[in-house]
Structures are given as C-alpha cells and as structure tokens.
PDB file of N, CA and C in Angstrom:
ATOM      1  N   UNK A   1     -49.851  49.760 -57.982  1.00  0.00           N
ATOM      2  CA  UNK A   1     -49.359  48.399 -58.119  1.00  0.00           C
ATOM      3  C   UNK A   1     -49.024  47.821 -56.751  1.00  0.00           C
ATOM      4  N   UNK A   2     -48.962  46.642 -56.732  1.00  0.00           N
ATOM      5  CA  UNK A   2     -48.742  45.587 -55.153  1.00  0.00           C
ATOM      6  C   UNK A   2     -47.439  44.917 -55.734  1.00  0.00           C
ATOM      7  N   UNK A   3     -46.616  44.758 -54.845  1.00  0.00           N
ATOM      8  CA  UNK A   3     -45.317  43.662 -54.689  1.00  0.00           C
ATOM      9  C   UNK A   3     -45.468  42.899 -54.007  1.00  0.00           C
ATOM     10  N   UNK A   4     -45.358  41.899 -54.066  1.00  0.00           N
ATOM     11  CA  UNK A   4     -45.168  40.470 -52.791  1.00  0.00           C
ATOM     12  C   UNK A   4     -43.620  39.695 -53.265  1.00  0.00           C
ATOM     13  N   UNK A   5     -43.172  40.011 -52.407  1.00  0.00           N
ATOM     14  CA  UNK A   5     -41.595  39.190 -52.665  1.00  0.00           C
ATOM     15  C   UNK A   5     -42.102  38.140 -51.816  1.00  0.00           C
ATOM     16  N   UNK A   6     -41.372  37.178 -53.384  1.00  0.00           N
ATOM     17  CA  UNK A   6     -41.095  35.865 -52.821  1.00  0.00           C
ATOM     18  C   UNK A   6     -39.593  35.418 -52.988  1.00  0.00           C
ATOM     19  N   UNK A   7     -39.311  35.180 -51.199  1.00  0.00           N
ATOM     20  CA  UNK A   7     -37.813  34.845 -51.260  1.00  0.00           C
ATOM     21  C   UNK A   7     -37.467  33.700 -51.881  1.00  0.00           C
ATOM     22  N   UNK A   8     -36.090  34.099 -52.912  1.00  0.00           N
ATOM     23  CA  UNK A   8     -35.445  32.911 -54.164  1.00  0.00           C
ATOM     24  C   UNK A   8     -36.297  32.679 -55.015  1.00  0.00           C
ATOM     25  N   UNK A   9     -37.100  34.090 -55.111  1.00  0.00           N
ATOM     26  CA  UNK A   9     -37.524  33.611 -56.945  1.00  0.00           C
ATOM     27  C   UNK A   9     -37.056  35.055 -56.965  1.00  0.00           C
ATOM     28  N   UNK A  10     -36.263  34.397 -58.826  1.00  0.00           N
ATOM     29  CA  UNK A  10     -35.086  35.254 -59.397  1.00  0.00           C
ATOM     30  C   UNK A  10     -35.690  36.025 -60.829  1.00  0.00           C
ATOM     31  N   UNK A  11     -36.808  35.088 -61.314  1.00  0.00           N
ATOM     32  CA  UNK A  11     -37.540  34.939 -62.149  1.00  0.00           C
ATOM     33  C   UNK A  11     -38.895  35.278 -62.467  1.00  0.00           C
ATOM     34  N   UNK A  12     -39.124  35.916 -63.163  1.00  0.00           N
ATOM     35  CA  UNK A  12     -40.636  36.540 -63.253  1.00  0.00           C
ATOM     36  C   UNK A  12     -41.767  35.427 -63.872  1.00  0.00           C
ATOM     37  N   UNK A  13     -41.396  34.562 -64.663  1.00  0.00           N
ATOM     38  CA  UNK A  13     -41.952  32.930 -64.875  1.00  0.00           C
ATOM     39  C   UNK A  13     -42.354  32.312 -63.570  1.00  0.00           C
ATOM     40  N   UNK A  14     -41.608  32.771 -63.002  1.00  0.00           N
ATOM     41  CA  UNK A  14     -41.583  31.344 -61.917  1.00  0.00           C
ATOM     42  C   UNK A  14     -42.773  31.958 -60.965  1.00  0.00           C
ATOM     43  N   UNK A  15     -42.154  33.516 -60.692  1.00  0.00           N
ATOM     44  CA  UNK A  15     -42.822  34.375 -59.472  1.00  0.00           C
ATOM     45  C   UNK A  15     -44.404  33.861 -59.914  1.00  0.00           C
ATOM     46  N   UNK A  16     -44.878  34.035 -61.158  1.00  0.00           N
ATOM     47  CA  UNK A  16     -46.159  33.803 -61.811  1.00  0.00           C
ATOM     48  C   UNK A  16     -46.751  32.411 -61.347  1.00  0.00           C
ATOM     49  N   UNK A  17     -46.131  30.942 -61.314  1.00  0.00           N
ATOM     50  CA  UNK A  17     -46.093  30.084 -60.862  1.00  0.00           C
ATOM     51  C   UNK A  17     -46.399  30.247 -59.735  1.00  0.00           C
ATOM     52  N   UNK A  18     -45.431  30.441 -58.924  1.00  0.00           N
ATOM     53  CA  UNK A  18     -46.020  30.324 -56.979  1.00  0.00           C
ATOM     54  C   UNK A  18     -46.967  31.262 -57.118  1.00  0.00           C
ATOM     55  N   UNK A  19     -47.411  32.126 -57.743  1.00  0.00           N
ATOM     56  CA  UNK A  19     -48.944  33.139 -57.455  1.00  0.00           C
ATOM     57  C   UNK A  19     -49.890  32.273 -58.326  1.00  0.00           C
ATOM     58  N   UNK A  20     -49.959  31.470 -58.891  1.00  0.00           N
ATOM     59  CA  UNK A  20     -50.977  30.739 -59.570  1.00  0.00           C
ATOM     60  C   UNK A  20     -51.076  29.378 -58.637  1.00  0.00           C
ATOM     61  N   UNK A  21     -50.125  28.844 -57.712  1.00  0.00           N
ATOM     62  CA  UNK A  21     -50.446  27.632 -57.163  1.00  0.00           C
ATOM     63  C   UNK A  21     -51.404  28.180 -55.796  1.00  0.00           C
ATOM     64  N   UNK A  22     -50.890  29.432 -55.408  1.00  0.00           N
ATOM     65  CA  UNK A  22     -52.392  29.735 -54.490  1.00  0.00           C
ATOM     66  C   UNK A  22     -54.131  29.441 -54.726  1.00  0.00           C
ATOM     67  N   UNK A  23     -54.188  29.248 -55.901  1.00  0.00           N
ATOM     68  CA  UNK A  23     -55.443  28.915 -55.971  1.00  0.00           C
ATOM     69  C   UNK A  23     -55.646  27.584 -56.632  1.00  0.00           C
ATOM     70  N   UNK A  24     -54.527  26.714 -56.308  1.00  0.00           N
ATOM     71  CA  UNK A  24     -54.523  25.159 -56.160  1.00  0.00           C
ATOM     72  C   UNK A  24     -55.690  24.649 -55.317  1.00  0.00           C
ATOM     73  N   UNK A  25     -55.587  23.573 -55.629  1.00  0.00           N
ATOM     74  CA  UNK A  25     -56.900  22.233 -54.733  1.00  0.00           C
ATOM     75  C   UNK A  25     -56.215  20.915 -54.601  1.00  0.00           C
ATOM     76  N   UNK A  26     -55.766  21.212 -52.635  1.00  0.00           N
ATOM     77  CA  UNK A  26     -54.898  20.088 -52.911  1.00  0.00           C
ATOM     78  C   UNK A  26     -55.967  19.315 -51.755  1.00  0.00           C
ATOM     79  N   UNK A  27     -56.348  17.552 -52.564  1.00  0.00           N
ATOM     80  CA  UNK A  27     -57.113  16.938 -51.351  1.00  0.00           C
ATOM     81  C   UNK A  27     -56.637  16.520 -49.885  1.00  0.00           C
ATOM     82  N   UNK A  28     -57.282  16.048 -48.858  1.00  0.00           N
ATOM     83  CA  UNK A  28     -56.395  15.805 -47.662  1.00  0.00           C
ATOM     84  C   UNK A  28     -56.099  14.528 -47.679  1.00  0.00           C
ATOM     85  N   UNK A  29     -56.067  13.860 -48.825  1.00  0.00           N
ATOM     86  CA  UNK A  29     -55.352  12.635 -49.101  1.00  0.00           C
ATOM     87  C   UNK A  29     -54.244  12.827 -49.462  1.00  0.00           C
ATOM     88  N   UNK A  30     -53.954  13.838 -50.341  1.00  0.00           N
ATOM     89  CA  UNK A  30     -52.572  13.973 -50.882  1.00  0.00           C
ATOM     90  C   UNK A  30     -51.560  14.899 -49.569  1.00  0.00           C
ATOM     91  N   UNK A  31     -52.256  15.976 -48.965  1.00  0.00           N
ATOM     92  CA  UNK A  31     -51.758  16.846 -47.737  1.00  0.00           C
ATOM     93  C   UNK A  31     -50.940  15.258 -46.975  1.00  0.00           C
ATOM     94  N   UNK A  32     -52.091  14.392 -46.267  1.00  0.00           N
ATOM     95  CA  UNK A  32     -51.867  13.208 -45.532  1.00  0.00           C
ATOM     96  C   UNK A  32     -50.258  12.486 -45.991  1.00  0.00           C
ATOM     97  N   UNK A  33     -50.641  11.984 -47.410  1.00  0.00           N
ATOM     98  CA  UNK A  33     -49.321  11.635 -47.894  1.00  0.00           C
ATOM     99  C   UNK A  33     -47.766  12.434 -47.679  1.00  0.00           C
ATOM    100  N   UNK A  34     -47.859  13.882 -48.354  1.00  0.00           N
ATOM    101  CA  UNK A  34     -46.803  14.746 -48.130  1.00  0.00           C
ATOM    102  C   UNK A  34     -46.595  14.677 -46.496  1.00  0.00           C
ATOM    103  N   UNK A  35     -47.331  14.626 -45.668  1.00  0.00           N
ATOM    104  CA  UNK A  35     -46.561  15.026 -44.384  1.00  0.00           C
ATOM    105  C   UNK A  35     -46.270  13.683 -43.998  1.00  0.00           C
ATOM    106  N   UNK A  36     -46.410  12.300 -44.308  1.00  0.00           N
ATOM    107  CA  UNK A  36     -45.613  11.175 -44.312  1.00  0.00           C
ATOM    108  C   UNK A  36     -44.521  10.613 -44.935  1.00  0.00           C
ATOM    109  N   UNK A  37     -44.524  11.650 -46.059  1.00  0.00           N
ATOM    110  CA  UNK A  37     -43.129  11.494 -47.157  1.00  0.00           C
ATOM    111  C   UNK A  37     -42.207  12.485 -46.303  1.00  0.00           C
ATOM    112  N   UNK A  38     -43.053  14.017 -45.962  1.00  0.00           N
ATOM    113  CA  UNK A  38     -42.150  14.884 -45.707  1.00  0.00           C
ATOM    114  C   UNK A  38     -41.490  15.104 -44.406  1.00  0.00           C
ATOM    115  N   UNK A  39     -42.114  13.906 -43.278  1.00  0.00           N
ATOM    116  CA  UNK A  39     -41.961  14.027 -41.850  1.00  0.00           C
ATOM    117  C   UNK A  39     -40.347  14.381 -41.030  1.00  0.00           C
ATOM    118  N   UNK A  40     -40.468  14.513 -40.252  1.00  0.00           N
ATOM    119  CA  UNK A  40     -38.712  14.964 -39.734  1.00  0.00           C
ATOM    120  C   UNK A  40     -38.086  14.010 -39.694  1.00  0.00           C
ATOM    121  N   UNK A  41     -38.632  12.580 -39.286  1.00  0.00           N
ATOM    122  CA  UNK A  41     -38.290  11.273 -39.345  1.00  0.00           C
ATOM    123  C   UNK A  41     -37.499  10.712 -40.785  1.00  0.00           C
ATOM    124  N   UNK A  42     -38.029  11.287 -41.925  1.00  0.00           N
ATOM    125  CA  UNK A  42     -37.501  10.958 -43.070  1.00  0.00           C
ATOM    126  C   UNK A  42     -36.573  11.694 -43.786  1.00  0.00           C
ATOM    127  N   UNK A  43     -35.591  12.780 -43.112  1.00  0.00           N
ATOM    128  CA  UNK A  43     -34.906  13.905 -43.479  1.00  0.00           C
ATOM    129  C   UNK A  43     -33.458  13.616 -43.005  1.00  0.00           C
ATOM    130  N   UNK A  44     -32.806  13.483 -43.569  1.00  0.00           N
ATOM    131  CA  UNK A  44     -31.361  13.129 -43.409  1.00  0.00           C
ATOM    132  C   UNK A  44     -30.379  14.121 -43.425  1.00  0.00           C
ATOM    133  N   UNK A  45     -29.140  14.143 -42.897  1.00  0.00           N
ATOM    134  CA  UNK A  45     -28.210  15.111 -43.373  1.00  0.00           C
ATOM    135  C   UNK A  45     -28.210  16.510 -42.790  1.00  0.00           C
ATOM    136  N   UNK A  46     -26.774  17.186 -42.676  1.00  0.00           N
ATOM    137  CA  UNK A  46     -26.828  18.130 -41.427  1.00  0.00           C
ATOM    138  C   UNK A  46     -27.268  19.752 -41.686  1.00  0.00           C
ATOM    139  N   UNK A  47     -27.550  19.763 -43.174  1.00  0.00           N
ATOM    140  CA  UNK A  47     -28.558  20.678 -43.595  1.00  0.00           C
ATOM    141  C   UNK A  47     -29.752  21.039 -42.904  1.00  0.00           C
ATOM    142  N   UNK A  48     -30.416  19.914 -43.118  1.00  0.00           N
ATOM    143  CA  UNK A  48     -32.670  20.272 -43.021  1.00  0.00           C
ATOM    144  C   UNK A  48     -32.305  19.424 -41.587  1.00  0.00           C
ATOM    145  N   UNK A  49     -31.442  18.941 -40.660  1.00  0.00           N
ATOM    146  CA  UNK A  49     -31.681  18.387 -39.627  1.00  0.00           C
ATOM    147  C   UNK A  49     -31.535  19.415 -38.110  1.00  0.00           C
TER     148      UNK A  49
END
C-alpha cells in the first residue's frame, strides 16, 4: 500500500476528493481569472499578509 498525507485532511471523504481533483481540467482562462481574484494585491488582514 502507498500513503500520501495530505496536511488538514482529517477525513477519508475528503482525502478521496483532493486525490480525484488531480486529474481535473482546469482551462487557462479560468487559471488567468484565479490568479486575478487570488493576487497578493487582493488579500487583506494580518493572517495571509
């Protein structure tokens, strides 16, 4: 058998989830978008800053 820990999953549902989005299809229209939603510019607060 193989393990791959994924850190903060608590859940064997979920773990299944992030190993099934690896073989997602994400276009570079949508990539484009996320890194303009997700940019450092748009991140507030003394957490993620």
């Amino acid at each position: 058998d193989h393990v791959l820990a994924i850190p903060g999953t608590r859940f064997e549902d979920r773990a299944k989830e992030n190993l099934d989005a690896a073989s997602s299809v994400v276009s570079e229209h949508v990539i484009s978008k996320a890194g303009s939603i997700l940019s450092p510019e748009s991140i507030i607060g003394d957490r993620w800053s």
